[in-house]
C-alpha atoms as a PDB file:
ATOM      1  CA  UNK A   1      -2.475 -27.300  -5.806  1.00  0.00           C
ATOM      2  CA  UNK A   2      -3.052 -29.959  -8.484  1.00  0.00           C
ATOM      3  CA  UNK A   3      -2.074 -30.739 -11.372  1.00  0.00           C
ATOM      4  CA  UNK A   4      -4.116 -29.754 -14.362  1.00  0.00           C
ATOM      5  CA  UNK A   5      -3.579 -29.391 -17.450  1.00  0.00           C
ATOM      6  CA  UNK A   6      -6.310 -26.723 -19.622  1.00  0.00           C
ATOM      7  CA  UNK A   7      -6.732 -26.085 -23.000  1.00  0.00           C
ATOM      8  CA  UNK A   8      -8.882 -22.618 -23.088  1.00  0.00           C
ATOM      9  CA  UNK A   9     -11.612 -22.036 -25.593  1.00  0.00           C
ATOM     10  CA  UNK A  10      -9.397 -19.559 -27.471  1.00  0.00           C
ATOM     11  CA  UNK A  11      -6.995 -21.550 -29.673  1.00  0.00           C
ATOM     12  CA  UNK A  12      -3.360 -21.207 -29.287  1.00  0.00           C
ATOM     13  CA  UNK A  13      -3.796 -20.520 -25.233  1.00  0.00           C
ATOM     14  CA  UNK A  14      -2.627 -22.811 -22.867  1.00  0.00           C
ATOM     15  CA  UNK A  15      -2.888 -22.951 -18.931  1.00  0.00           C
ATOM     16  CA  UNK A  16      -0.735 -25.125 -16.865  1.00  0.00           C
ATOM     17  CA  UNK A  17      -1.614 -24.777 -13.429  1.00  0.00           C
ATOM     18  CA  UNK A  18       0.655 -27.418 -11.584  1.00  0.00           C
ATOM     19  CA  UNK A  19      -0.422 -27.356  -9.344  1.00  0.00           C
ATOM     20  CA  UNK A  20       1.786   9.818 -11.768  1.00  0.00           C
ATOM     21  CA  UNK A  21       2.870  12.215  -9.680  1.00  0.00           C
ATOM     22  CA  UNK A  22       5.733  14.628 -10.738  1.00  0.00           C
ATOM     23  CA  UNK A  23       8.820  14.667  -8.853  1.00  0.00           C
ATOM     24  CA  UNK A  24      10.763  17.797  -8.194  1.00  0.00           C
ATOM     25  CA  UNK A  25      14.316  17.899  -6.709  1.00  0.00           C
ATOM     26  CA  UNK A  26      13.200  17.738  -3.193  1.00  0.00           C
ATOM     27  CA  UNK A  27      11.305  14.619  -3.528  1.00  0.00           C
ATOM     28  CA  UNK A  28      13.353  12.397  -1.856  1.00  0.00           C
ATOM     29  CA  UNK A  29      13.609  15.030   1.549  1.00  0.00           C
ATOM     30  CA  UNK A  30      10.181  16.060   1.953  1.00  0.00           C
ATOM     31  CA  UNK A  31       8.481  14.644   5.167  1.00  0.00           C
ATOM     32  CA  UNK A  32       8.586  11.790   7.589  1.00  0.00           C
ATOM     33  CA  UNK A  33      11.606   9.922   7.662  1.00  0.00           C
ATOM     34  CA  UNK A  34      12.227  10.695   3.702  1.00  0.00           C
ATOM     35  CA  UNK A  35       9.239   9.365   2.787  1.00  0.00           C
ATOM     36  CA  UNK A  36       6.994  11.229  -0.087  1.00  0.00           C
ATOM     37  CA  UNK A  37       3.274  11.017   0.004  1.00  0.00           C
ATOM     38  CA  UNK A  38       0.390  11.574  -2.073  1.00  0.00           C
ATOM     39  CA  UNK A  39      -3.382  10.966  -1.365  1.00  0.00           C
ATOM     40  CA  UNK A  40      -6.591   9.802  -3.740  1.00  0.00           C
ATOM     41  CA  UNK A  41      -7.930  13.837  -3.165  1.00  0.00           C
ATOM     42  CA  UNK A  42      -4.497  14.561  -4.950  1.00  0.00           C
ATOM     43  CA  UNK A  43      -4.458  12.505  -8.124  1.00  0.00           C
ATOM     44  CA  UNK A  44      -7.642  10.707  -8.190  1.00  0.00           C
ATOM     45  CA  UNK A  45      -5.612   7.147  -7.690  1.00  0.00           C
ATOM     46  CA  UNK A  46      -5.458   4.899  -4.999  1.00  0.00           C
ATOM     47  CA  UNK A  47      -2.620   7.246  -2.747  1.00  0.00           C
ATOM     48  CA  UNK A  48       0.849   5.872  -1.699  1.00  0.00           C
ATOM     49  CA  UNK A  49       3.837   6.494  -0.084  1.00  0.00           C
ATOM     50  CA  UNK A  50       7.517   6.351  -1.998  1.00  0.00           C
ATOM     51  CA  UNK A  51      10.262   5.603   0.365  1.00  0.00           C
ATOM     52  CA  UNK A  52      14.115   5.607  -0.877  1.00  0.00           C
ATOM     53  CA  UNK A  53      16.148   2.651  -0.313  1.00  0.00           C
ATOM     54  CA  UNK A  54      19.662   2.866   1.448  1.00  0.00           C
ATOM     55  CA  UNK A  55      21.289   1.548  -1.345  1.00  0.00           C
ATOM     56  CA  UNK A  56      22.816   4.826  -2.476  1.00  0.00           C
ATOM     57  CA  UNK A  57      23.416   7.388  -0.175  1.00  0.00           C
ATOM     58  CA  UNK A  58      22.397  10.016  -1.723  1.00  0.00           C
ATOM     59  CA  UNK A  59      20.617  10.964  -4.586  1.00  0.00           C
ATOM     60  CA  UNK A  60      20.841  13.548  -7.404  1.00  0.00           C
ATOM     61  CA  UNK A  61      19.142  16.509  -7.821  1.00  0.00           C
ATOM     62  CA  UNK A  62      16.512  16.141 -10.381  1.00  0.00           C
ATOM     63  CA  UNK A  63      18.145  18.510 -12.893  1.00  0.00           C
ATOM     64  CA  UNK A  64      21.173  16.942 -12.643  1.00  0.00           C
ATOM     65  CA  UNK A  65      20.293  13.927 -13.060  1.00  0.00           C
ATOM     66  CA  UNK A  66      20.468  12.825 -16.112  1.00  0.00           C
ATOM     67  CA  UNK A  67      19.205   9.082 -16.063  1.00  0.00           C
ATOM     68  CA  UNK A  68      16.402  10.611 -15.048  1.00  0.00           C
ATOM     69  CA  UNK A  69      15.918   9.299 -11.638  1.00  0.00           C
ATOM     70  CA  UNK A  70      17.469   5.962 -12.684  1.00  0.00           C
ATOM     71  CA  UNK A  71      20.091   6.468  -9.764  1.00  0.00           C
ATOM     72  CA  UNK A  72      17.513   7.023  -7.283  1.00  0.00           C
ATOM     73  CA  UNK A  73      16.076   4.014  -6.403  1.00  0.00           C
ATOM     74  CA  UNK A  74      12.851   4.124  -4.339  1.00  0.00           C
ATOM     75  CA  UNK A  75       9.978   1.697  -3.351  1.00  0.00           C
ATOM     76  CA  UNK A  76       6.043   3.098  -3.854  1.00  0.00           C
ATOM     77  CA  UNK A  77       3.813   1.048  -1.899  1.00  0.00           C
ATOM     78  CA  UNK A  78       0.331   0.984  -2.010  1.00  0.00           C
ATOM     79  CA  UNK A  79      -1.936  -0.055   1.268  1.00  0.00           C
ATOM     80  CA  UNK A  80      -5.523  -1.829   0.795  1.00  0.00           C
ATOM     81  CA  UNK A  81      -8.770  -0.792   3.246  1.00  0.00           C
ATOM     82  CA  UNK A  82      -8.132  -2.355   6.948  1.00  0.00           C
ATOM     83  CA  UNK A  83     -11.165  -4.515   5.918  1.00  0.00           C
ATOM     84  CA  UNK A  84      -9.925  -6.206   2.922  1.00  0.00           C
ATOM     85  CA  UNK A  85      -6.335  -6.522   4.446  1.00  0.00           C
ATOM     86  CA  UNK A  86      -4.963  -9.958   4.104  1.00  0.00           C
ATOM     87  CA  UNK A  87      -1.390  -9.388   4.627  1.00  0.00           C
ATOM     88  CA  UNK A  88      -0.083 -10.474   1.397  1.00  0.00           C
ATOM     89  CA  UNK A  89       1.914  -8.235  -0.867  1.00  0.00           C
ATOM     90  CA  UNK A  90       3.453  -8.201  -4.125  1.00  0.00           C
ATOM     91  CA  UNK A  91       6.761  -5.746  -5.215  1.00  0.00           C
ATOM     92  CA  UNK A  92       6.486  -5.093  -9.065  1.00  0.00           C
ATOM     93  CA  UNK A  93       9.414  -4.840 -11.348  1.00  0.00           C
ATOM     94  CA  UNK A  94       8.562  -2.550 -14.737  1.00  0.00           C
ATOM     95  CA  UNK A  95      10.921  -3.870 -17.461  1.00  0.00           C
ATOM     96  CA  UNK A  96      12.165  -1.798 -20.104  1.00  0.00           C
ATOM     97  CA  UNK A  97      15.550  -3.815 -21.238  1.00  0.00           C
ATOM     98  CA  UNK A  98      18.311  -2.882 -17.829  1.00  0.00           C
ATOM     99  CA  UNK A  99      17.838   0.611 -19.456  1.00  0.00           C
ATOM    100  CA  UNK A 100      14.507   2.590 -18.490  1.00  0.00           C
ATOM    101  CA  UNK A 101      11.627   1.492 -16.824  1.00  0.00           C
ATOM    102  CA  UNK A 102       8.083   1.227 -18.246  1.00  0.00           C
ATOM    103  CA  UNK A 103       6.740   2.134 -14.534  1.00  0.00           C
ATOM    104  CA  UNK A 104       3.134   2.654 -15.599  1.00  0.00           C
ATOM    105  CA  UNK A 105       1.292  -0.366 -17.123  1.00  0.00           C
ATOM    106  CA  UNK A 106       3.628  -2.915 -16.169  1.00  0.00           C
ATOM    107  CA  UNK A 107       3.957  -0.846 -12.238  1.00  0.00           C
ATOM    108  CA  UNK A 108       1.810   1.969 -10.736  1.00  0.00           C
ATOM    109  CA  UNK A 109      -1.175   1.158 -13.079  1.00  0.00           C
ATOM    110  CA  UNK A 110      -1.402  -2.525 -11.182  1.00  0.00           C
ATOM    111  CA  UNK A 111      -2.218  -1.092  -7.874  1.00  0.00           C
ATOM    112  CA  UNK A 112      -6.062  -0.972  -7.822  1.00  0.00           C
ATOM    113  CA  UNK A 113      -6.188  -4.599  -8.495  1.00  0.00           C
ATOM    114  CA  UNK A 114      -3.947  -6.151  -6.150  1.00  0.00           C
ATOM    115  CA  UNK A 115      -5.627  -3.143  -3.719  1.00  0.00           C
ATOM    116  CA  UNK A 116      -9.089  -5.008  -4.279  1.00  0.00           C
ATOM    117  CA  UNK A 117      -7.998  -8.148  -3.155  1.00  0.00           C
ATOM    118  CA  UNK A 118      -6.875  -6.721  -0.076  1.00  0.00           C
ATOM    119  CA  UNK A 119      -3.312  -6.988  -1.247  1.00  0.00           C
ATOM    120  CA  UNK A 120      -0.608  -4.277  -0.609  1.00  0.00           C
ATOM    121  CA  UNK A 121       1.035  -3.480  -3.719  1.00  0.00           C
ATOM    122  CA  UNK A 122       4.741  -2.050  -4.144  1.00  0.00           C
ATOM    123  CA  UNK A 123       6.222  -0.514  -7.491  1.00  0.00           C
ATOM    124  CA  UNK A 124      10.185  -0.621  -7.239  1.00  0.00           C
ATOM    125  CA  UNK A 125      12.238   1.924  -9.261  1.00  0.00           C
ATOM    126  CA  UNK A 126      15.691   0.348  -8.963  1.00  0.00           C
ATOM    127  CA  UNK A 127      18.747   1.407 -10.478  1.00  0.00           C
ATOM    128  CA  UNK A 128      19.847   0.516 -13.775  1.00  0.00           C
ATOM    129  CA  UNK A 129      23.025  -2.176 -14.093  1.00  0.00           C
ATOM    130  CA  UNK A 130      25.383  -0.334 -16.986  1.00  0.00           C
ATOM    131  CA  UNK A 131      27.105  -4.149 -17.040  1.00  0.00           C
ATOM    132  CA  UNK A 132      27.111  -3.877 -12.848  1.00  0.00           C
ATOM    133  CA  UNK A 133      24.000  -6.932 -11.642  1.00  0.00           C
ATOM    134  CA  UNK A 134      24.867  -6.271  -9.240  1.00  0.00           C
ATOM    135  CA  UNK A 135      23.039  -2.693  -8.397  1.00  0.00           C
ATOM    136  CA  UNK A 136      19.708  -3.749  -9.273  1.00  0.00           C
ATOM    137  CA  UNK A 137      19.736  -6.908  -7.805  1.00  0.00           C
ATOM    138  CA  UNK A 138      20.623  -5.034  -4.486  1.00  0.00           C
ATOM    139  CA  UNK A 139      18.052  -2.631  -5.215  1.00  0.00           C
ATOM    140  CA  UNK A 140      15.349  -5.712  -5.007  1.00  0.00           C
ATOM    141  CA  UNK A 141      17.078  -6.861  -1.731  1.00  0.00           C
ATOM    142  CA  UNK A 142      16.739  -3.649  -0.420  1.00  0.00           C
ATOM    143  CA  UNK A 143      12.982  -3.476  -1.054  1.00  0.00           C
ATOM    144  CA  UNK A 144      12.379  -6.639   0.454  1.00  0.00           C
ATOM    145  CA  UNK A 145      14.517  -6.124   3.600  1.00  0.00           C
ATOM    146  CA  UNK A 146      12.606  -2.782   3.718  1.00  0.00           C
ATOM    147  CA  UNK A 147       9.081  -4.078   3.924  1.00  0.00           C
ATOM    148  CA  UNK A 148      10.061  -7.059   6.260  1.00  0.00           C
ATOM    149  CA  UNK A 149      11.375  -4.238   8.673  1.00  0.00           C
ATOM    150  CA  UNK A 150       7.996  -2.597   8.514  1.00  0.00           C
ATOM    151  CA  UNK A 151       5.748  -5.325   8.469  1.00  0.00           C
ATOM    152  CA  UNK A 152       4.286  -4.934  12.030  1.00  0.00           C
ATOM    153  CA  UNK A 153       3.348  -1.215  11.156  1.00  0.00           C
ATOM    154  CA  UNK A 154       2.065  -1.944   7.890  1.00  0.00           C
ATOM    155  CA  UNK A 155       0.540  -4.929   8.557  1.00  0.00           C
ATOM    156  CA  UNK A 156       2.149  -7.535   5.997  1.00  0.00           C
ATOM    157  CA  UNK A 157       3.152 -11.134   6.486  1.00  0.00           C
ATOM    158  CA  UNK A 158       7.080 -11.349   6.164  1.00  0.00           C
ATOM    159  CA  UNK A 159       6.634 -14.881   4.475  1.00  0.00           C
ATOM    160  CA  UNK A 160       4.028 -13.673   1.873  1.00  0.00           C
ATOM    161  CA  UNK A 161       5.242 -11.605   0.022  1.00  0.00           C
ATOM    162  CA  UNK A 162       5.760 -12.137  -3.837  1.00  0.00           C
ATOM    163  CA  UNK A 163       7.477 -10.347  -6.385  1.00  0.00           C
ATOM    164  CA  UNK A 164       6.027  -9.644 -10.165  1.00  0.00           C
ATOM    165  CA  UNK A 165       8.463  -8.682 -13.070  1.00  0.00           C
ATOM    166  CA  UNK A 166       7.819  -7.740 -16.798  1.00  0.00           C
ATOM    167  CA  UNK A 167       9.987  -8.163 -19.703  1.00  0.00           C
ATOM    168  CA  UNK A 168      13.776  -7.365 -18.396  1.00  0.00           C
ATOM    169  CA  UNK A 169      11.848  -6.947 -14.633  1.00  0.00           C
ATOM    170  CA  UNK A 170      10.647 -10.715 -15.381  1.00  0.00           C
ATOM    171  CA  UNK A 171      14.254 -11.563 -15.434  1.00  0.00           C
ATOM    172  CA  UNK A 172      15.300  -9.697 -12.169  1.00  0.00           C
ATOM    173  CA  UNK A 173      12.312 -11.409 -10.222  1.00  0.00           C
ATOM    174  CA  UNK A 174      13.296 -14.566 -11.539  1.00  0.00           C
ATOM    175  CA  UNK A 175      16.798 -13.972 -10.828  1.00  0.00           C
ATOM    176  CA  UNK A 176      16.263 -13.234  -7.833  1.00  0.00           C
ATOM    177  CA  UNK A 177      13.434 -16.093  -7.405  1.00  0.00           C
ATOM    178  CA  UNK A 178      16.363 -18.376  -8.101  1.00  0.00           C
ATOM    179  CA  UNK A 179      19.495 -16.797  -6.799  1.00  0.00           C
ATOM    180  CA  UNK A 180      18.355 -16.261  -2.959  1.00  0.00           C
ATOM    181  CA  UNK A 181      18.381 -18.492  -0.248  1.00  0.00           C
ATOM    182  CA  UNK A 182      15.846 -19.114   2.856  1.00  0.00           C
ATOM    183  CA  UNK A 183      14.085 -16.278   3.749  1.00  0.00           C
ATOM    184  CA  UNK A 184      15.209 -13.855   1.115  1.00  0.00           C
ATOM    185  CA  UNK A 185      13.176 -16.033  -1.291  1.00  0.00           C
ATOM    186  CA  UNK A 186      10.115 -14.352  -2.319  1.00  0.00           C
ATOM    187  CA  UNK A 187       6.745 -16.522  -1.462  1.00  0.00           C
ATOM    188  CA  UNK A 188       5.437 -16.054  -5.227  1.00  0.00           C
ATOM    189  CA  UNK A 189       6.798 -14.815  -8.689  1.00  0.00           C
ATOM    190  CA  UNK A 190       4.680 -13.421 -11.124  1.00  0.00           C
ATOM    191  CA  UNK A 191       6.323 -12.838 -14.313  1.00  0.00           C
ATOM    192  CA  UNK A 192       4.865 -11.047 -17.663  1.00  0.00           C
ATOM    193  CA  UNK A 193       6.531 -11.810 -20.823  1.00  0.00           C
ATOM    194  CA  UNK A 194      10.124 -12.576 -18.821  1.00  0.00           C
ATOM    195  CA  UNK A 195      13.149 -12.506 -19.997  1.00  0.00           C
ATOM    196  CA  UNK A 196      14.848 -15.869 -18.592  1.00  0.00           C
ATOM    197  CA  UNK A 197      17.780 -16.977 -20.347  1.00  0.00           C
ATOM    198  CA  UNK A 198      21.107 -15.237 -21.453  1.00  0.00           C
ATOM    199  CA  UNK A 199      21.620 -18.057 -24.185  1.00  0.00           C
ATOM    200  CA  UNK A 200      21.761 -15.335 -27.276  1.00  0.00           C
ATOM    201  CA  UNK A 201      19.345 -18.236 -29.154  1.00  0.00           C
ATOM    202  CA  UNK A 202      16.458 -16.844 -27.723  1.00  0.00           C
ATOM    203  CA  UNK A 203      17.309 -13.872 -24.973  1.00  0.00           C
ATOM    204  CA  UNK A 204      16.869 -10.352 -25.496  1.00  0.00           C
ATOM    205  CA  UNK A 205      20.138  -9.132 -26.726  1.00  0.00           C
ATOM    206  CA  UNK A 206      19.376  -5.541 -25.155  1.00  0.00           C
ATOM    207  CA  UNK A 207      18.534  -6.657 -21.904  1.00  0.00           C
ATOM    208  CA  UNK A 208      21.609  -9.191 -21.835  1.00  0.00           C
ATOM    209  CA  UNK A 209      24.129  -6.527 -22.929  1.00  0.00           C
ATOM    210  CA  UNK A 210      22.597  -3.674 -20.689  1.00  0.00           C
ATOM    211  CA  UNK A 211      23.139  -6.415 -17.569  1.00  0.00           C
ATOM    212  CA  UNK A 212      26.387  -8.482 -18.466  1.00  0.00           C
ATOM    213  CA  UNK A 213      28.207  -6.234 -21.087  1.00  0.00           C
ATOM    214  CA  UNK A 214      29.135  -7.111 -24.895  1.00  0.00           C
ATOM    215  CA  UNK A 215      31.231 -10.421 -24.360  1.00  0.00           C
ATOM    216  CA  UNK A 216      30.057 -11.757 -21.293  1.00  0.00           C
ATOM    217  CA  UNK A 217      31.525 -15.288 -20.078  1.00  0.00           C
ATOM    218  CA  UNK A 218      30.514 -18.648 -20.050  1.00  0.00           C
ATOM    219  CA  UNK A 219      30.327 -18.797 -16.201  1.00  0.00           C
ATOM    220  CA  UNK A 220      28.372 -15.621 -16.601  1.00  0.00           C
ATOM    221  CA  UNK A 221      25.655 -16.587 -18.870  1.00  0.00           C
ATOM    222  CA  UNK A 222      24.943 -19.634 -17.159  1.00  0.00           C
ATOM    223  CA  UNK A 223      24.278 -18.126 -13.798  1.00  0.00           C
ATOM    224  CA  UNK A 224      21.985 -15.090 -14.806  1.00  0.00           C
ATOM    225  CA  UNK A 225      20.263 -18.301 -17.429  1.00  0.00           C
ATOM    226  CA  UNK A 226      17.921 -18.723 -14.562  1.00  0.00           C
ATOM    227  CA  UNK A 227      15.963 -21.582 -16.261  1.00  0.00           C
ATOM    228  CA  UNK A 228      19.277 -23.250 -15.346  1.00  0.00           C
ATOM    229  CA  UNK A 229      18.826 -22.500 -11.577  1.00  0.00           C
ATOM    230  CA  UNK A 230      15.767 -23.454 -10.835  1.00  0.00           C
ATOM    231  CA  UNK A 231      15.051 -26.121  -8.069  1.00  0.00           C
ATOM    232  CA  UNK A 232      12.733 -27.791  -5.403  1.00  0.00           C
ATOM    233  CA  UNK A 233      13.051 -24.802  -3.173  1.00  0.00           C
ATOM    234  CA  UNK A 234      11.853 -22.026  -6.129  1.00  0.00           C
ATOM    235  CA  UNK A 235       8.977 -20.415  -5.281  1.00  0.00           C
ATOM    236  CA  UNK A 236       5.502 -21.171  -7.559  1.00  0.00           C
ATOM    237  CA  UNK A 237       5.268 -18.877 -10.431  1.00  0.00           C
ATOM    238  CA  UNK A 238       2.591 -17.582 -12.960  1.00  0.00           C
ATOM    239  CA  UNK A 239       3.923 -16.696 -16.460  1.00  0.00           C
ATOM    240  CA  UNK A 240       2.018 -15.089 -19.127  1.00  0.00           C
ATOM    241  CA  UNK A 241       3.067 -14.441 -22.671  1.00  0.00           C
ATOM    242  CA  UNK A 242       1.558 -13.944 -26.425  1.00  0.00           C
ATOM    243  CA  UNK A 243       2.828 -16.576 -28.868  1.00  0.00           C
ATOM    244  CA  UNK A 244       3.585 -13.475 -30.912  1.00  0.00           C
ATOM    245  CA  UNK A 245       6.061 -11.630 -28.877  1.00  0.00           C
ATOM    246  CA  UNK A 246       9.094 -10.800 -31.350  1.00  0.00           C
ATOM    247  CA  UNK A 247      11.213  -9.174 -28.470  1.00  0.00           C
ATOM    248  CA  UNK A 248      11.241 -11.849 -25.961  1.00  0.00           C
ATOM    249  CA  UNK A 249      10.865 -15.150 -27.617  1.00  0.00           C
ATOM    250  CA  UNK A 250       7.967 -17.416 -25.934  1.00  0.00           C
ATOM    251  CA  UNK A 251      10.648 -19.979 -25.268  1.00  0.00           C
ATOM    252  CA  UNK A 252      11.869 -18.241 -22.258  1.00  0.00           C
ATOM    253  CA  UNK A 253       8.883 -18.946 -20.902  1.00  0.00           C
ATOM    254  CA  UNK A 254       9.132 -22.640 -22.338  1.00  0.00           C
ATOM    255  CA  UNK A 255      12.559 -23.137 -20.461  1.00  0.00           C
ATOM    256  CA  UNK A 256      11.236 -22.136 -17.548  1.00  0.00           C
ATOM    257  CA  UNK A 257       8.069 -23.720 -16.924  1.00  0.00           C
ATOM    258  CA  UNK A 258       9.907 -26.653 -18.020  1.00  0.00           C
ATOM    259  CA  UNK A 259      12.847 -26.205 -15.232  1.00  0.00           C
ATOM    260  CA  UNK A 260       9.849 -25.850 -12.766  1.00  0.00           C
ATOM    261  CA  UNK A 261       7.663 -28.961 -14.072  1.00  0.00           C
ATOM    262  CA  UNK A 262      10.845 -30.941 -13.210  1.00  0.00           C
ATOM    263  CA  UNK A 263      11.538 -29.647 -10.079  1.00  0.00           C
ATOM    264  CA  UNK A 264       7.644 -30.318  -9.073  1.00  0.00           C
ATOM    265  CA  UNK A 265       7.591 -26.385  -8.628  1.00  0.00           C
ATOM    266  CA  UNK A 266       3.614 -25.365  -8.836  1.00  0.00           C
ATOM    267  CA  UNK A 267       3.044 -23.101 -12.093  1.00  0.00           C
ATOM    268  CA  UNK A 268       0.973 -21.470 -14.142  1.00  0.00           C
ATOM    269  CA  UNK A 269       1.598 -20.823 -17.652  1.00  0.00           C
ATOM    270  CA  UNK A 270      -0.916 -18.379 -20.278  1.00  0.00           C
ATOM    271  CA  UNK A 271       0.142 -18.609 -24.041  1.00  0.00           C
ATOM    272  CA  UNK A 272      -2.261 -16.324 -25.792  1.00  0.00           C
ATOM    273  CA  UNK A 273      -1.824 -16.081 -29.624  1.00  0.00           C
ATOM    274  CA  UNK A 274      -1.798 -12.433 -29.753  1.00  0.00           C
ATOM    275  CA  UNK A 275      -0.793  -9.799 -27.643  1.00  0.00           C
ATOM    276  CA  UNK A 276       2.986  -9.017 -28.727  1.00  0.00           C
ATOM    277  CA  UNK A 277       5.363  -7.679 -25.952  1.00  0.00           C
ATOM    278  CA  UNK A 278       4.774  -5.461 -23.183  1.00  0.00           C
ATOM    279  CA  UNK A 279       0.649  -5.062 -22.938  1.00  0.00           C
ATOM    280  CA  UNK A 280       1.318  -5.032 -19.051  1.00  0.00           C
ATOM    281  CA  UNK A 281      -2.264  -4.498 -18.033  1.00  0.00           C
ATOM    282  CA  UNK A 282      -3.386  -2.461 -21.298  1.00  0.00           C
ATOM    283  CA  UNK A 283      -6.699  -2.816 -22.049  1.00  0.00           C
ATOM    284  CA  UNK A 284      -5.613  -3.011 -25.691  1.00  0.00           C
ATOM    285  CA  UNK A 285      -4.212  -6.605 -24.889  1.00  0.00           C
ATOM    286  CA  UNK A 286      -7.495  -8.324 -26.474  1.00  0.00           C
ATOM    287  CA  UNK A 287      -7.425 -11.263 -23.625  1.00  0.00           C
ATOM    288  CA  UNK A 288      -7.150  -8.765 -20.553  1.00  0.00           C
ATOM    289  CA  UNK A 289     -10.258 -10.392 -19.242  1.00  0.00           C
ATOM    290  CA  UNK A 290      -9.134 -13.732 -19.381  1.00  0.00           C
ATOM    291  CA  UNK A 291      -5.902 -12.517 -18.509  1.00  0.00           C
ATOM    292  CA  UNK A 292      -7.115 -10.993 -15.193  1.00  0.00           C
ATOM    293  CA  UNK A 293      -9.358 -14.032 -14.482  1.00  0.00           C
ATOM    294  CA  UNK A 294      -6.758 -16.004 -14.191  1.00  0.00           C
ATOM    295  CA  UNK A 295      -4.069 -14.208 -11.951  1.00  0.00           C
ATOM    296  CA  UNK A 296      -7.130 -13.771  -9.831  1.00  0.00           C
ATOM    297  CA  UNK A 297      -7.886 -17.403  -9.029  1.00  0.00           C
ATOM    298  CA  UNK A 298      -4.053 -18.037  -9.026  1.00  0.00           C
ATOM    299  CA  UNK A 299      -3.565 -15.872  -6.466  1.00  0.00           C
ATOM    300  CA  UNK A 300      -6.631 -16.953  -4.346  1.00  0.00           C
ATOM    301  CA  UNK A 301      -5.519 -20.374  -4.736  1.00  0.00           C
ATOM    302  CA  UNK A 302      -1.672 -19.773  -3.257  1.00  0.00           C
END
């Protein structure tokens, strides 16, 4: 890719290219191998197939579980038409602060338009870390390892597939963007309004205490900082925020792009001037279009 630098027509934006179905308590023991289905006749959306990770052995009963199905972690994947295949995928990460998940528009509500570019599309629900990041970390792990194991069958290329993470989501797919080694890195990162940092400056304090705990240490807060471990071998990234987001500060995004300009990483970078937090793929998010335009030549161009 080159480098470029644009300046958009709409002040205040800036490009940097470097470069629902309802679950009862069977759900997860219904047919084939554990795996839950649902078709376009059923719901009038492109149809899918959930599949539990084997991360927890077994999950709870819907009615007794009271994080509502935050302790069954499951991947929802999405195939495109045999004719538009191209063997890419992405796996999407829904924020919602390490304490729920916003699994609409920043998850299941993405599928028709990776589906149209012939890319296969996966929505993880992973666990939620109550101070252990471990779990969801392992939870992303898991959902990778998954679709490599399948990718004959299902048609994907091991060594394209990308992850995409909003708000506290943005920070697991950067984490683990940063944190893996070799193989286990994803090809791509897409991240929506991330949270990057733990530096209480600019973090979000929910999101940090939900992952580390109240009085996390140094050591601690420098390794989940992930602007801080970011290097040659990080994979390119696209990262979109409005310049007036008051939940995660725009300088996340700053700090990162900035780790990956000196690393010669290839990015993309979309200021907007309005938007706020979490507009996912809204159509109330006034440069959707633009927005759209964008991730769609990015990810042509990869």
């Amino acid at each position: 890719m080159k480098n470029l630098f644009l300046i958009p027509l709409f002040i205040g934006s800036f490009v940097f290219p470097a470069i629902s179905q309802q679950s009862n308590s069977n759900t997860r023991n219904v047919i084939e191998d554990q795996q839950t289905h649902a078709s376009p006749s059923q719901t009038n959306k492109p149809s899918f197939t959930e599949y539990p990770l084997n991360t927890v052995e077994k999950a709870p009963d819907m009615n007794e579980d009271t994080d509502r199905g935050m302790n069954a972690p499951s991947l929802r994947v999405y195939f495109p038409s045999p004719e538009k295949a191209t063997g890419s995928m992405v796996i999407a990460l829904p924020g919602g602060g390490y304490s729920n998940l916003a699994l609409f528009h920043e998850g299941y509500d993405w599928a028709p338009f990776y589906l149209d570019k012939g890319i296969a599309f996966g929505v993880l629900k992973y666990r939620m870390p109550q101070t252990d990041y471990t779990i969801p970390f392992a939870d992303v792990k898991a959902a990778f390892d998954q679709v490599k194991e399948h990718a004959t069958v299902w048609k994907i290329n091991p060594k394209n597939i990308g992850i995409m993470g909003a708000s506290a989501g943005g920070h697991l797919a950067s984490t683990y963007a940063t944190h893996t080694e070799g193989e286990d890195k994803p090809a791509f990162q897409i991240l929506l309004y991330p949270v990057i940092s733990m530096d209480t400056t600019f973090t979000h304090a929910g999101s940090r205490r939900n992952l580390l705990g109240e009085k996390p240490s140094a050591e601690l807060v420098n390794r989940f900082s992930n602007e801080k471990r970011v290097d040659g071998t990080t994979p390119p990234a696209f990262v979109i925020f409005a310049a007036d987001d008051k939940v995660v500060p725009p300088t996340n995004g700053f700090r990162y792009v900035e780790a990956l300009t000196e690393h010669k990483v290839p990015v993309t970078f979309l200021l907007y001037p309005t938007g706020g937090h979490g507009f996912g793929n809204r159509d109330s998010f006034l440069y959707k279009d633009q927005f759209m335009q964008e991730l769609s030549k990015w990810l042509q161009e990869l």
